[in-house]
Every structure is written in structure tokens, then in C-alpha cells.
N, C-alpha and C. Protein backbone atom coordinates (compact mmCIF):
# COMPACT_ATOMS: atom_id res chain seq x y z
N UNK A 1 0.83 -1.21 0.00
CA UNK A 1 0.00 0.00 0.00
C UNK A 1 0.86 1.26 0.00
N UNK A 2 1.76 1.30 0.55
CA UNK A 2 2.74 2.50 1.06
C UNK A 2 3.98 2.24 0.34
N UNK A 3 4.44 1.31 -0.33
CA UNK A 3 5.44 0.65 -0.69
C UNK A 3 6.06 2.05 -1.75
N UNK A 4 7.30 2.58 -1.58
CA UNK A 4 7.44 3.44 -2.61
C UNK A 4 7.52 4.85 -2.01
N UNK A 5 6.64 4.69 -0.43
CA UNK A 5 5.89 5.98 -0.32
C UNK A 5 6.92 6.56 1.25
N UNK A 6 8.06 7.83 1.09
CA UNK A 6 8.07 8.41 1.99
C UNK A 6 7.39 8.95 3.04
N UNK A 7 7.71 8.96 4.45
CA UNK A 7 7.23 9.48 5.26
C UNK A 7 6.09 11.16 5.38
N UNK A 8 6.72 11.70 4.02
CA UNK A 8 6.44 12.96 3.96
C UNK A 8 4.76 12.48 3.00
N UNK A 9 5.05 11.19 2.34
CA UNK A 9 4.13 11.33 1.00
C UNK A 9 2.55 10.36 2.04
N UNK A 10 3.17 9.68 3.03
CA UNK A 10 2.40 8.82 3.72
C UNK A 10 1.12 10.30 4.63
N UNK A 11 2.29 11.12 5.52
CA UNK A 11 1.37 12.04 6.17
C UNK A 11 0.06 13.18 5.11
N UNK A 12 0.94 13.15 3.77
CA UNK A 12 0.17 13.88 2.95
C UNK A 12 -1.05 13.22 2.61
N UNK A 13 -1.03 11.83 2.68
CA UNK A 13 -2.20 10.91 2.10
C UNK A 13 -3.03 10.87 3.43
N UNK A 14 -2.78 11.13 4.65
CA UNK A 14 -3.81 11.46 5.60
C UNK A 14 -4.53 12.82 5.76
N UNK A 15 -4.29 13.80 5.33
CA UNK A 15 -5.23 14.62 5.06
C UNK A 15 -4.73 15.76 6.20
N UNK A 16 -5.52 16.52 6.50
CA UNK A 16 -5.33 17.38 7.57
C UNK A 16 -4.91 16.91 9.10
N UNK A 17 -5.55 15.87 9.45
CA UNK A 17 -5.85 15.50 10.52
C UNK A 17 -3.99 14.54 11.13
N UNK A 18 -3.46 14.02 9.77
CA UNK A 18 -2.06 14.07 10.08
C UNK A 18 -1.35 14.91 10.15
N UNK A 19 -1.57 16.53 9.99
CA UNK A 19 -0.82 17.22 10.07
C UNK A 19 -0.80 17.66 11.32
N UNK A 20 -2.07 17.38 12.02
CA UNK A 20 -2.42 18.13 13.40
C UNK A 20 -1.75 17.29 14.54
N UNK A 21 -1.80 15.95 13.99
CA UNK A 21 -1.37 14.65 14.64
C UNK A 21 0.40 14.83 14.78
N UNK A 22 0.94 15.51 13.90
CA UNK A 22 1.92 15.53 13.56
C UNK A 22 2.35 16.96 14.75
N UNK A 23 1.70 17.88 14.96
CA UNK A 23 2.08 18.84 15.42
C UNK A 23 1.78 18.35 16.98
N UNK A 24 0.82 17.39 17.41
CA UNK A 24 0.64 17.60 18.75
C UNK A 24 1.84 16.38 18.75
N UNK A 25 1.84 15.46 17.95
CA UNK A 25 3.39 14.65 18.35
C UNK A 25 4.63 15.78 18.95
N UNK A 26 4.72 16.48 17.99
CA UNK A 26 6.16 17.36 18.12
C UNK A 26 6.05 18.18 19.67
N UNK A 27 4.53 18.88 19.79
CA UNK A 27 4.44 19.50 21.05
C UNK A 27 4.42 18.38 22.45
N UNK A 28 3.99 17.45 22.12
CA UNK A 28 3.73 16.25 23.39
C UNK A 28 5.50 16.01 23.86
N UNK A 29 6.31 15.88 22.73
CA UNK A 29 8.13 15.11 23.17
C UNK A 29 8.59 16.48 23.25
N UNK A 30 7.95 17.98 23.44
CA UNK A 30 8.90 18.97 23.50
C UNK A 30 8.13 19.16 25.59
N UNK A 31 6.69 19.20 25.48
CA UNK A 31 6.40 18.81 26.99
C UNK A 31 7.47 17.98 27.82
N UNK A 32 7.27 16.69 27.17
CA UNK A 32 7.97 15.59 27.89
C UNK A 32 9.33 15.76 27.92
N UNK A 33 10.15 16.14 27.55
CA UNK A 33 11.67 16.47 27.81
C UNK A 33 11.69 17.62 28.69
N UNK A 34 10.95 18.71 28.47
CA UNK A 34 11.07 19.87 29.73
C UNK A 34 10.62 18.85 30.57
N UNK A 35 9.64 18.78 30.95
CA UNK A 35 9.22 18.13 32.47
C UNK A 35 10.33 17.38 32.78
N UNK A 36 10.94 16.13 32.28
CA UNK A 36 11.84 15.34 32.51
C UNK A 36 12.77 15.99 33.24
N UNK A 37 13.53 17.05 32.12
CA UNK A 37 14.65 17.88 32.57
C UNK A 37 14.58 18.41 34.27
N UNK A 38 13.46 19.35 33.84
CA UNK A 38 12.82 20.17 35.11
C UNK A 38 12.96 19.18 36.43
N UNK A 39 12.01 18.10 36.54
CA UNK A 39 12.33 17.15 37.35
C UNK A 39 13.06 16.12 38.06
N UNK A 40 14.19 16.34 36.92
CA UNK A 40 15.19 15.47 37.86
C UNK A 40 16.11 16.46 38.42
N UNK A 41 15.84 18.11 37.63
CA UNK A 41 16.79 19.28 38.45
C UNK A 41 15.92 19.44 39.99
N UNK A 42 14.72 19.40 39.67
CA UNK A 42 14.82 19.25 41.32
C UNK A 42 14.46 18.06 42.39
N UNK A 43 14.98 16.79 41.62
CA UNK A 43 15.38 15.64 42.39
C UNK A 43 16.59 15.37 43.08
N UNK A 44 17.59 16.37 42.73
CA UNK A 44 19.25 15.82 43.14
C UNK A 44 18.90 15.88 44.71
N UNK A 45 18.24 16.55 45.86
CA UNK A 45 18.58 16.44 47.01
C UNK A 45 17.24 15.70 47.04
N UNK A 46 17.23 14.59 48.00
CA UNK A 46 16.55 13.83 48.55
C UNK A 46 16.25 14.32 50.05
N UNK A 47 14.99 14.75 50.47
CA UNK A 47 13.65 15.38 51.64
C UNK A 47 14.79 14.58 52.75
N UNK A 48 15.26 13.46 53.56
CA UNK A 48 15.32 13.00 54.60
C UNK A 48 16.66 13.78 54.69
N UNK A 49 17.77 14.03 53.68
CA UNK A 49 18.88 14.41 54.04
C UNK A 49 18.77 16.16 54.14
N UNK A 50 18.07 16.78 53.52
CA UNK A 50 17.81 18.10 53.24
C UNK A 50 17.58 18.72 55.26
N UNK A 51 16.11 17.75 55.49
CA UNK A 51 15.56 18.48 56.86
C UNK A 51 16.75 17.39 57.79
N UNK A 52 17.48 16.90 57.43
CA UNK A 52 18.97 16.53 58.45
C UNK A 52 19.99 17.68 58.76
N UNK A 53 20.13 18.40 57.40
CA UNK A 53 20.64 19.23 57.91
C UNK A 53 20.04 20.58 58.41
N UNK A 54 18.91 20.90 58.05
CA UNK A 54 18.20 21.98 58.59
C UNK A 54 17.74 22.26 60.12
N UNK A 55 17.44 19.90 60.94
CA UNK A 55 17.74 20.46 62.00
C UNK A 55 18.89 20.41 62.39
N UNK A 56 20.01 20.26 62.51
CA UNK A 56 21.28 20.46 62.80
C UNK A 56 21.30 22.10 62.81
N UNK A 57 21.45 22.14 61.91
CA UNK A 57 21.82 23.85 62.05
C UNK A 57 20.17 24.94 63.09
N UNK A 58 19.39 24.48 62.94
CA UNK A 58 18.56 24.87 64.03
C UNK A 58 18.88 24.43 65.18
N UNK A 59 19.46 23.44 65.61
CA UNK A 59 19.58 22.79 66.78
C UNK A 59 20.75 23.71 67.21
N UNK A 60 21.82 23.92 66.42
CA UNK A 60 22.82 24.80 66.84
C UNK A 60 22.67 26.18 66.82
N UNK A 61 21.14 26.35 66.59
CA UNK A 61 20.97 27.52 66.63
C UNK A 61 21.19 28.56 64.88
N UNK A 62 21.93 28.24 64.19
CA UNK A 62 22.02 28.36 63.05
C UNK A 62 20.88 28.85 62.16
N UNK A 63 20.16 29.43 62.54
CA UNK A 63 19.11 29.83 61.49
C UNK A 63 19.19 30.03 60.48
N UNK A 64 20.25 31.08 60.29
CA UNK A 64 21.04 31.94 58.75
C UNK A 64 21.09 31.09 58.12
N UNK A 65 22.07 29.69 58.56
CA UNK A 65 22.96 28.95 58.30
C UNK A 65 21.66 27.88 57.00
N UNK A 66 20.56 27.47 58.32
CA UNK A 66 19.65 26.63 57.44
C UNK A 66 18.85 27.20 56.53
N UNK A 67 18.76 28.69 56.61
CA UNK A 67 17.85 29.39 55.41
C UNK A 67 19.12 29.54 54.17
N UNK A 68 20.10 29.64 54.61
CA UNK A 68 20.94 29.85 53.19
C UNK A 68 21.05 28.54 52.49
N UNK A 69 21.06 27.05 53.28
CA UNK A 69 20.83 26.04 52.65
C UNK A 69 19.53 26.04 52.03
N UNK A 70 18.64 26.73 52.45
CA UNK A 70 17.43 26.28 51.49
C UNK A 70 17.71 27.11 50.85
N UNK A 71 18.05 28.23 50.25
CA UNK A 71 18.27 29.06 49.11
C UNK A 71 19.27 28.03 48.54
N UNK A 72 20.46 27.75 48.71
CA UNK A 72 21.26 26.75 47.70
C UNK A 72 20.48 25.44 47.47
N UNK A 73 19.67 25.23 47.84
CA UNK A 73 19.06 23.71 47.48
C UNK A 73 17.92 23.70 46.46
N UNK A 74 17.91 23.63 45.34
CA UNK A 74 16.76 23.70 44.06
C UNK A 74 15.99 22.84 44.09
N UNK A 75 15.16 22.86 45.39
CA UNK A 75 13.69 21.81 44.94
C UNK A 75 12.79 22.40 45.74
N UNK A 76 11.44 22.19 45.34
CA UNK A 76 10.16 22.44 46.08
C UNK A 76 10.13 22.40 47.17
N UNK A 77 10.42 21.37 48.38
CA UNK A 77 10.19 21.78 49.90
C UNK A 77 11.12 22.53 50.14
N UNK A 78 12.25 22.83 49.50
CA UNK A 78 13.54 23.60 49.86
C UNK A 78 12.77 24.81 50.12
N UNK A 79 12.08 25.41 49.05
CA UNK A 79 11.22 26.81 48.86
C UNK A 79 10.10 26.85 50.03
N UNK A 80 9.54 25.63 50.40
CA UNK A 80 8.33 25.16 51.24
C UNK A 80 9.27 25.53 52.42
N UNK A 81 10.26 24.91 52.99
CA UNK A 81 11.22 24.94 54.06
C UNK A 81 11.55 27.02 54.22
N UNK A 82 11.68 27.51 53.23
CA UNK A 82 12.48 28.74 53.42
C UNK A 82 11.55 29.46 54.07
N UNK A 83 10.40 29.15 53.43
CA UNK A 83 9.17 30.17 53.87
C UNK A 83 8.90 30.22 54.85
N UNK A 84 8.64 29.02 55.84
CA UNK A 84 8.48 29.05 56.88
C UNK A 84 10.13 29.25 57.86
N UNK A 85 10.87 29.37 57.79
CA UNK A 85 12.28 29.58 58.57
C UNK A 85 12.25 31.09 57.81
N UNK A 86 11.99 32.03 57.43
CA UNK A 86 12.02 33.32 57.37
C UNK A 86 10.81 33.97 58.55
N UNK A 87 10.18 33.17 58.45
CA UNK A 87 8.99 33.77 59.68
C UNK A 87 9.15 33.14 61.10
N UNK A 88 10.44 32.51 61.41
CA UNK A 88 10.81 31.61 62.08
C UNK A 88 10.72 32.68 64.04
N UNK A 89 10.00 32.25 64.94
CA UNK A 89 9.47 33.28 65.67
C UNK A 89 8.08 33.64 66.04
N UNK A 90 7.32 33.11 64.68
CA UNK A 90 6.54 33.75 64.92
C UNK A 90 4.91 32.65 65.53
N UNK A 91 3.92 32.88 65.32
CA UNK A 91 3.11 31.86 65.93
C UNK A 91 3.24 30.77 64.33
N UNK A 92 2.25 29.18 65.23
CA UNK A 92 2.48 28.31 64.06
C UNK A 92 1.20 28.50 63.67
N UNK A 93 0.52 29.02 63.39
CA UNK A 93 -0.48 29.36 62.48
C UNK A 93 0.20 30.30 61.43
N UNK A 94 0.83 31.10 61.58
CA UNK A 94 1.22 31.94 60.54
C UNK A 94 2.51 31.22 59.89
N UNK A 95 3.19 30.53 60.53
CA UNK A 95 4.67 29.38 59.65
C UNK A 95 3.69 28.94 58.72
N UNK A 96 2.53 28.07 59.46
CA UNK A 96 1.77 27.30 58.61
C UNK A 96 1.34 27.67 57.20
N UNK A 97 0.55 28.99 57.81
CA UNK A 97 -0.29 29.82 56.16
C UNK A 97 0.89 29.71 55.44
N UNK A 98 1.99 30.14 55.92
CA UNK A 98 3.28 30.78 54.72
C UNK A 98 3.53 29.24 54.10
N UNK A 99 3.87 28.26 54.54
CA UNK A 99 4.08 26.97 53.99
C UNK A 99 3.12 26.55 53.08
N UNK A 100 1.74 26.56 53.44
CA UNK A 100 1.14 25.64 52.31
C UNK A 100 0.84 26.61 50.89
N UNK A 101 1.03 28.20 51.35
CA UNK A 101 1.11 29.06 50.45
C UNK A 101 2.31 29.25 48.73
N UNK A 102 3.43 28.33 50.00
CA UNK A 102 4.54 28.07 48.97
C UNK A 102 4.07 26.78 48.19
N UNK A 103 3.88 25.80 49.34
CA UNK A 103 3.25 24.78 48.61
C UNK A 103 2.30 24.69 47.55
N UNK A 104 1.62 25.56 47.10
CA UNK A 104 0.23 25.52 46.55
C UNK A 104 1.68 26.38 45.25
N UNK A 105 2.50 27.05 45.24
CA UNK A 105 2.58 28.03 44.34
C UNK A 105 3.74 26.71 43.57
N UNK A 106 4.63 26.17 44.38
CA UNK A 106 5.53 25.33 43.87
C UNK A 106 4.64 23.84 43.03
N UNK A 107 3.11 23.81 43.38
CA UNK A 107 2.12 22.85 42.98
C UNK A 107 1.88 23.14 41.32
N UNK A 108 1.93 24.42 41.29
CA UNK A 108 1.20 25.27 40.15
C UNK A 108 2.66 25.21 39.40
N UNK A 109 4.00 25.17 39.90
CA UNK A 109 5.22 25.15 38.81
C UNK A 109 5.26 23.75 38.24
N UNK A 110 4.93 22.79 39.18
CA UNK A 110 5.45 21.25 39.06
C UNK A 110 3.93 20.93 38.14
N UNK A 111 3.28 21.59 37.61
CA UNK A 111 2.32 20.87 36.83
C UNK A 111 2.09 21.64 35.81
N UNK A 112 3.02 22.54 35.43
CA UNK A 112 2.97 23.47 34.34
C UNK A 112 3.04 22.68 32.61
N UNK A 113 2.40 22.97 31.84
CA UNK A 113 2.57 22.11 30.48
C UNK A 113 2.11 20.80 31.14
N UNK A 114 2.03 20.01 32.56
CA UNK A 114 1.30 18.88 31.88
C UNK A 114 -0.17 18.63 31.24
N UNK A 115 -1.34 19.78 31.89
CA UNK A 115 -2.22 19.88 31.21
C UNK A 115 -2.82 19.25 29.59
N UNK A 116 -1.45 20.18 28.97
CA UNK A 116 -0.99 19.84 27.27
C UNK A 116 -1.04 17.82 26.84
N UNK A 117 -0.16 17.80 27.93
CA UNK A 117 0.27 16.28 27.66
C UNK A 117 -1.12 15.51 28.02
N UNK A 118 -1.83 15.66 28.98
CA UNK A 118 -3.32 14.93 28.86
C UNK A 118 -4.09 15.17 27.94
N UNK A 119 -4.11 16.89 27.73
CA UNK A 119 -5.23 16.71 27.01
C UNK A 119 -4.56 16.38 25.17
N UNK A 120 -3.23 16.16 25.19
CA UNK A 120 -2.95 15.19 23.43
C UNK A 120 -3.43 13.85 23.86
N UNK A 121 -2.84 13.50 24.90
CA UNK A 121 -3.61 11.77 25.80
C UNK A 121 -4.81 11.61 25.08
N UNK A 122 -5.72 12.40 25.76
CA UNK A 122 -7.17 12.20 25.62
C UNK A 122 -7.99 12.29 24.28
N UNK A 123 -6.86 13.38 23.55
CA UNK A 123 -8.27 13.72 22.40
C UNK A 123 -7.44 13.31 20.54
N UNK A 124 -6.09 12.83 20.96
CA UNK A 124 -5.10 12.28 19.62
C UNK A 124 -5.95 11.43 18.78
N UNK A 125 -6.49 10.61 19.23
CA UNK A 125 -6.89 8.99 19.15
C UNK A 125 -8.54 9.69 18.21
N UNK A 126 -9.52 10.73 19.06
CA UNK A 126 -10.54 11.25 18.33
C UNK A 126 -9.76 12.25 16.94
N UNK A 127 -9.23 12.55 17.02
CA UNK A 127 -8.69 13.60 15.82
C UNK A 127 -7.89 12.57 14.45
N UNK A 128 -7.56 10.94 15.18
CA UNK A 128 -7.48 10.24 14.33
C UNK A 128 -8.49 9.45 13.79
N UNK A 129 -9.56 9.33 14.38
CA UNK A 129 -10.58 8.84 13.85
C UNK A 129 -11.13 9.92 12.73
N UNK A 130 -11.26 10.87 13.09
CA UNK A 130 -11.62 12.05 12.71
C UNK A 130 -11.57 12.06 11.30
N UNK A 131 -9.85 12.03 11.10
CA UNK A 131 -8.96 12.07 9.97
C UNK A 131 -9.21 10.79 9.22
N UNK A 132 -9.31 9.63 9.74
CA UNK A 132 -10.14 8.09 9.20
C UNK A 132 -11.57 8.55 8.57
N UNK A 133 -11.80 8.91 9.30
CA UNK A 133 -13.96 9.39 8.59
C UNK A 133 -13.65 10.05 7.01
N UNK A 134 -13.28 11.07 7.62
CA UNK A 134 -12.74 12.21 6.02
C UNK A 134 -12.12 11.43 5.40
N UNK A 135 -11.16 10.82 5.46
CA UNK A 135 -10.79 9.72 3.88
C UNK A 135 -11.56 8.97 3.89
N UNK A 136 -12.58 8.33 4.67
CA UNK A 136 -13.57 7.75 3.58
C UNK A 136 -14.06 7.71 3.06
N UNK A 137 -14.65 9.21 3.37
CA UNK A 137 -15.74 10.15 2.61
C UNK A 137 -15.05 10.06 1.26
N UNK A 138 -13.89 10.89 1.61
CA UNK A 138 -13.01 11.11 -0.01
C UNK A 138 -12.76 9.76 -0.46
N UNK A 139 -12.67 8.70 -0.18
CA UNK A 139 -12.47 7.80 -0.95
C UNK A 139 -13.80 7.50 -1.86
N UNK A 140 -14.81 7.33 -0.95
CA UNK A 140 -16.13 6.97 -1.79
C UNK A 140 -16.72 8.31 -2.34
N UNK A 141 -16.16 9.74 -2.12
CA UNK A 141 -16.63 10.54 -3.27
C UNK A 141 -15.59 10.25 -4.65
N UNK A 142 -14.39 9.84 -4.22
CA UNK A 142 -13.72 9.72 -5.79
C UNK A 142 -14.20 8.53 -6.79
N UNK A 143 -14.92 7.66 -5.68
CA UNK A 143 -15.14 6.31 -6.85
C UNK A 143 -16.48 6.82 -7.00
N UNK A 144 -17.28 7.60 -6.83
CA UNK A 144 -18.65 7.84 -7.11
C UNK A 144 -18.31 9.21 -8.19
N UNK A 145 -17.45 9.54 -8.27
CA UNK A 145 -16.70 10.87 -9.09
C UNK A 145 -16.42 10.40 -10.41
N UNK A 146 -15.65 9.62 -10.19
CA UNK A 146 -14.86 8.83 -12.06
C UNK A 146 -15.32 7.65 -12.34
N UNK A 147 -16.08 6.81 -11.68
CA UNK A 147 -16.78 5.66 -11.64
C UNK A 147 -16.69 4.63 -11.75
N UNK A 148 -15.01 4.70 -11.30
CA UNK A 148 -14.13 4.09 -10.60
C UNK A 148 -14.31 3.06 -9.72
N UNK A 149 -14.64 1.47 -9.14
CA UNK A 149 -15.14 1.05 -8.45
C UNK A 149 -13.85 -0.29 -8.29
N UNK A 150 -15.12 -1.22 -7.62
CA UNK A 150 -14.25 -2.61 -7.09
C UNK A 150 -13.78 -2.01 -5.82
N UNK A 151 -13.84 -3.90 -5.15
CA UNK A 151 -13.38 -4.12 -3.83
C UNK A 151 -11.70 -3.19 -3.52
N UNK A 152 -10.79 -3.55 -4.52
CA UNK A 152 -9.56 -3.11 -4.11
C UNK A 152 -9.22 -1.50 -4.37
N UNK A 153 -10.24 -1.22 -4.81
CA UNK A 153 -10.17 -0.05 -4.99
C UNK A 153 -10.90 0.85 -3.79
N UNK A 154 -12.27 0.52 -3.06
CA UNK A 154 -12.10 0.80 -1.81
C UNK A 154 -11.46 -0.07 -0.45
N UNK A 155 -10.59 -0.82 -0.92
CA UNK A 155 -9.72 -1.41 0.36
C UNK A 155 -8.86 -0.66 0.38
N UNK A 156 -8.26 -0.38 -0.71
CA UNK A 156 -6.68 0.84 -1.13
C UNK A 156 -7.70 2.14 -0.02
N UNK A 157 -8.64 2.78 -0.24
CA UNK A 157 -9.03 4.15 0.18
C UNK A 157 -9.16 3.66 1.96
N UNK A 158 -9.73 3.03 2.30
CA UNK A 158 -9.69 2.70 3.31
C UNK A 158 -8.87 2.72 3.83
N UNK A 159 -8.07 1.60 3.34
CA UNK A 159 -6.55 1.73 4.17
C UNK A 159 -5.59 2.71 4.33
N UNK A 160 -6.06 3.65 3.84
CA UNK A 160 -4.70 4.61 3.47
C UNK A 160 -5.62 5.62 4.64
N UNK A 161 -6.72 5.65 4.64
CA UNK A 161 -7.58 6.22 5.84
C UNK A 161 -7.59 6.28 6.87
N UNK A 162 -7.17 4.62 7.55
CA UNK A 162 -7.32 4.07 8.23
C UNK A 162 -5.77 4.71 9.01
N UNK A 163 -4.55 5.12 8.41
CA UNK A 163 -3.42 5.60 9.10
C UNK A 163 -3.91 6.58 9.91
N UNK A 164 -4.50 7.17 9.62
CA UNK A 164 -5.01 8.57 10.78
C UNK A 164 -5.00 7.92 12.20
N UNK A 165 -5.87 6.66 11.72
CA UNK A 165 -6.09 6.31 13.63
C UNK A 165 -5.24 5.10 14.20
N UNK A 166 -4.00 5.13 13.28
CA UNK A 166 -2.80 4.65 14.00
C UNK A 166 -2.16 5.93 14.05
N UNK A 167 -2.14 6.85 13.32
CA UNK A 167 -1.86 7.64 13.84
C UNK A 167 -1.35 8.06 15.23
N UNK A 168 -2.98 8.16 15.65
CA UNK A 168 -3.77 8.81 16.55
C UNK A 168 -3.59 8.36 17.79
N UNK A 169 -3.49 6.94 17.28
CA UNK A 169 -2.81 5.63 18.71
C UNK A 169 -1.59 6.43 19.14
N UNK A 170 -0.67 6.54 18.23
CA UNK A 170 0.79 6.54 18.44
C UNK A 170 1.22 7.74 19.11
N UNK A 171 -0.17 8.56 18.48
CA UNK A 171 0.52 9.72 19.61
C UNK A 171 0.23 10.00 21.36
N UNK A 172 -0.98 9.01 21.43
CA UNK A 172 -1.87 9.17 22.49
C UNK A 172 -1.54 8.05 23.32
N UNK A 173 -1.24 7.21 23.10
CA UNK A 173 -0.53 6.13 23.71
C UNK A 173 0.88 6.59 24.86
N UNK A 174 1.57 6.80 24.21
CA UNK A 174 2.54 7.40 24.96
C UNK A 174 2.38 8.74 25.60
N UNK A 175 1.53 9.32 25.55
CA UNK A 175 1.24 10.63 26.22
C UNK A 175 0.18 10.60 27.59
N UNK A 176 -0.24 9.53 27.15
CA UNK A 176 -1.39 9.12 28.21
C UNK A 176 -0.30 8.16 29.07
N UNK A 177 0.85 7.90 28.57
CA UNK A 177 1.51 6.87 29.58
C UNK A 177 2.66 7.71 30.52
N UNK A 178 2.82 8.48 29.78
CA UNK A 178 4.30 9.74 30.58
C UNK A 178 3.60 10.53 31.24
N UNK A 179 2.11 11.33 30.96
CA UNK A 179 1.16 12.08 31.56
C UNK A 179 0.87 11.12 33.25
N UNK A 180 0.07 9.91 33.11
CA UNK A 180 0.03 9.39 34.64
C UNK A 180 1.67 9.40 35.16
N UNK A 181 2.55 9.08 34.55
CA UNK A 181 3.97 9.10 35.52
C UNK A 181 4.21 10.46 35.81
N UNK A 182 4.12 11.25 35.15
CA UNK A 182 4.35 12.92 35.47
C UNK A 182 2.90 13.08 36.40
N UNK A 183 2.05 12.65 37.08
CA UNK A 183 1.17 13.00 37.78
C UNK A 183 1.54 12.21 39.25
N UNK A 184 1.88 11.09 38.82
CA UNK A 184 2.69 10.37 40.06
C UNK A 184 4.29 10.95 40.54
N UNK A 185 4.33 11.82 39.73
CA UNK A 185 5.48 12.27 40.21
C UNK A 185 5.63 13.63 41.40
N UNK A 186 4.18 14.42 40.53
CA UNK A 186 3.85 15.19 41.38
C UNK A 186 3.21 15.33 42.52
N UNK A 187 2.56 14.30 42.53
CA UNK A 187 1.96 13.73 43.71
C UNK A 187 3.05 13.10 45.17
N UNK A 188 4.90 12.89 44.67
CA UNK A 188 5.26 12.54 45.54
C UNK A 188 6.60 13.61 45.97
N UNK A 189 6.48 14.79 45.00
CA UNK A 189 6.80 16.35 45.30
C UNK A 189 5.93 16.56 46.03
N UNK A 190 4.75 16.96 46.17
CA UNK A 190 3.75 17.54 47.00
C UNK A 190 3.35 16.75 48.27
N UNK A 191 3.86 15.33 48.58
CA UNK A 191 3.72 15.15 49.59
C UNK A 191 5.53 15.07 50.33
N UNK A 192 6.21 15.26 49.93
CA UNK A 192 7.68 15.75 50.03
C UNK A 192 7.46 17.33 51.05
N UNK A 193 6.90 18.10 50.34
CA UNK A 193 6.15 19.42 50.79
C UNK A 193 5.72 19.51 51.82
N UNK A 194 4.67 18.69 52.01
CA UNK A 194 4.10 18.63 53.08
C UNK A 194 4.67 17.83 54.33
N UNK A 195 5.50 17.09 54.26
CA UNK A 195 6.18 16.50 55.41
C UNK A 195 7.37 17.18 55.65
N UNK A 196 7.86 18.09 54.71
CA UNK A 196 8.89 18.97 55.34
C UNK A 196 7.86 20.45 55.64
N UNK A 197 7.05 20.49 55.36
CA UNK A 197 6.67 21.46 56.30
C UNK A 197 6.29 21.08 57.50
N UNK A 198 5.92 19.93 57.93
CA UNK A 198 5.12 19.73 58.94
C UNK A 198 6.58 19.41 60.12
N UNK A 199 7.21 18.90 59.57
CA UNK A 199 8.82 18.75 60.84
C UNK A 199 9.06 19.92 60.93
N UNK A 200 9.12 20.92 59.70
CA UNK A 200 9.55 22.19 60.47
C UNK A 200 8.89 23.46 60.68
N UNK A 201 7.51 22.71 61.13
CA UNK A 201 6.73 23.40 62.63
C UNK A 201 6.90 22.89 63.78
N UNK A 202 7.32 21.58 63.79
CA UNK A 202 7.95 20.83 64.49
C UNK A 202 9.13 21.26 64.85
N UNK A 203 10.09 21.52 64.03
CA UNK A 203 11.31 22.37 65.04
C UNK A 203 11.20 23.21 65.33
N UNK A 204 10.05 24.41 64.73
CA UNK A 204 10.31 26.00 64.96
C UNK A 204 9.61 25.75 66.36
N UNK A 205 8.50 25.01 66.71
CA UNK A 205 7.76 25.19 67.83
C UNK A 205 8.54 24.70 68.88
N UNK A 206 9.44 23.61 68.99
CA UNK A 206 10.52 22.85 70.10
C UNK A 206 11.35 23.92 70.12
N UNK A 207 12.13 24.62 69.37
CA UNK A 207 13.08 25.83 69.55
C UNK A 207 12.90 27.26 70.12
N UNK A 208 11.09 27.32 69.72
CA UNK A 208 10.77 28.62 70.24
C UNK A 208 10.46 27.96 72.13
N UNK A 209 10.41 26.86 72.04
CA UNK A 209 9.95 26.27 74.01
C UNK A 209 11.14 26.52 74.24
């Protein structure tokens, strides 16, 4: 069927709907490499060793000492951690507000562009069907056009139709599969967040006794 036929001559024989297929491919692996990137830059420090040293240096009194580590440390509770050790003093209702405030804002960085990646997930697969319907149409308006007929002559239209919604697979398949891991990922940033905020109301309140 394709035999002969470049990549360029294959997407042209799908119609519009490969071109769109084609563009949310390119936008879905330009998502997925930022996030990737983004996420393992703020994986290098691991939550148990981070609040090890934060109480140490609180314990010694060090305040400066543990807020300048959370400024050198590039990850989400690091930022969750600073907020509350800048208000360090004050009641734990107000550490608190300031923490989940960071939390909620560092929530909104760590899920930036994945939106994109679900919704190619969700709707690739309809835009390849989509693109399947319309060549059939066009197939059975051309044999009803030149009067043109026989089985292999709509098996050829079909099939060449029918790429849209492999297409459509190919792009949605893998986007719907990196999309849940990028949601499980954020889900174990944000509870990272929340257990380093919650130890360090836990130290600010033992330090202020």
C-alpha cells in the first residue's frame, strides 16, 4: 500500500488530521523532555537528608545557616522549608499559612505544560478517527466521481484512511503513559512538601519552648 511511499508522501495521504497529529506529536516530546529535565533538576537532594541538615543547624541555633541552605538547594520543599524559617518566631499558624502558600505556588510550577500532555492523551486517538472518517468520505466521493469502483479499490481508500487512527494511537498512547507518571510524580513532590513542612513546625515550635 505504502510501498514506494516516503514518510512525507504517507502524512500527505492522511489529510489534515495528520498534520495536526503531527504537530501535537512534536508539542507532546517537546512537553515531555522539559518536564523530565525540570524534574530530575529538582530531584538531586533527597527530603530526609535536606531536613537533616536543617535540623542540625537549628539545633545549633544556626538559622542563617539553614535558610541559606534552602536558598542553595533547588527543589520544592527547599522553597516550602524557606518560607516558613524566614517567619521563624513567629506563631504556628502563621509558619503554617506561609508553607502551604509556597506549597500551593511550587504545585502550580510542578504541573505546568502537563495539562498539554493529557489533554494530546485524551483527544489524539478522536482527531485520528476524525482524519479516518474524512478519507472515507473522499475515498467513496472519488469512486462515485470517475466511476471508478471494485473491492480493491475501496480497500486501497480505506486503508490509506485508516493511518489517521494509528496515527492517533501513536501519539496518544505514549502521552497518556508519561502524563500518569508525570502525575505520580507530582503527587510525591507535593507530599515531600508537606512533610517537610510539617517537621519544620515541628522544630520551629521545640526551639521557640
Amino acid at each position: 500500500m505504502f510501498a514506494g511511499k516516503n514518510i512525507f508522501a504517507i502524512i500527505h495521504s492522511g489529510g489534515l488530521a495528520m498534520y495536526i497529529l503531527l504537530f501535537c506529536s512534536v508539542l507532546s516530546l517537546a512537553v515531555i523532555i522539559e518536564r523530565i529535565i525540570y524534574f530530575r533538576r529538582k530531584s538531586k537532594v533527597k527530603r530526609p537528608d535536606f531536613m537533616e541538615e536543617v535540623r542540625k543547624a537549628l539545633e545549633k541555633g544556626q538559622a542563617a545557616k539553614a535558610l541559606q541552605f534552602c536558598k542553595d538547594t533547588d527543589t520544592p520543599f527547599s522553597k516550602v522549608s524557606h518560607a516558613g524559617l524566614v517567619l521563624a518566631g513567629h506563631n504556628e499558624k502563621t509558619i503554617s499559612e506561609a508553607m502551604e502558600r509556597e506549597v500551593t505556588i511550587e504545585t502550580i510550577k510542578l504541573e505546568r505544560f502537563t495539562g498539554i500532555l493529557g489533554t494530546i492523551g485524551s483527544t489524539a486517538v478522536y482527531i485520528g478517527l476524525f482524519g479516518t472518517v474524512l478519507g472515507i468520505i473522499r475515498a467513496f466521493h472519488d469512486i462515485s466521481t470517475t466511476g471508478a469502483g471494485g473491492i480493491n479499490v475501496v480497500i486501497g481508500g480505506i486503508s490509506e484512511a485508516l493511518v489517521c487512527t494509528a496515527a492517533g494511537l501513536l501519539v496518544a498512547i505514549p502521552a497518556v503513559i508519561i502524563y500518569n507518571y508525570f502525575i505520580r510524580r507530582i503527587d510525591i513532590f507535593v507530599s515531600d512538601m508537606d512533610l517537610c513542612a510539617s517537621e519544620l513546625v515541628d522544630l520551629l515550635c521545640v526551639k521557640q519552648k
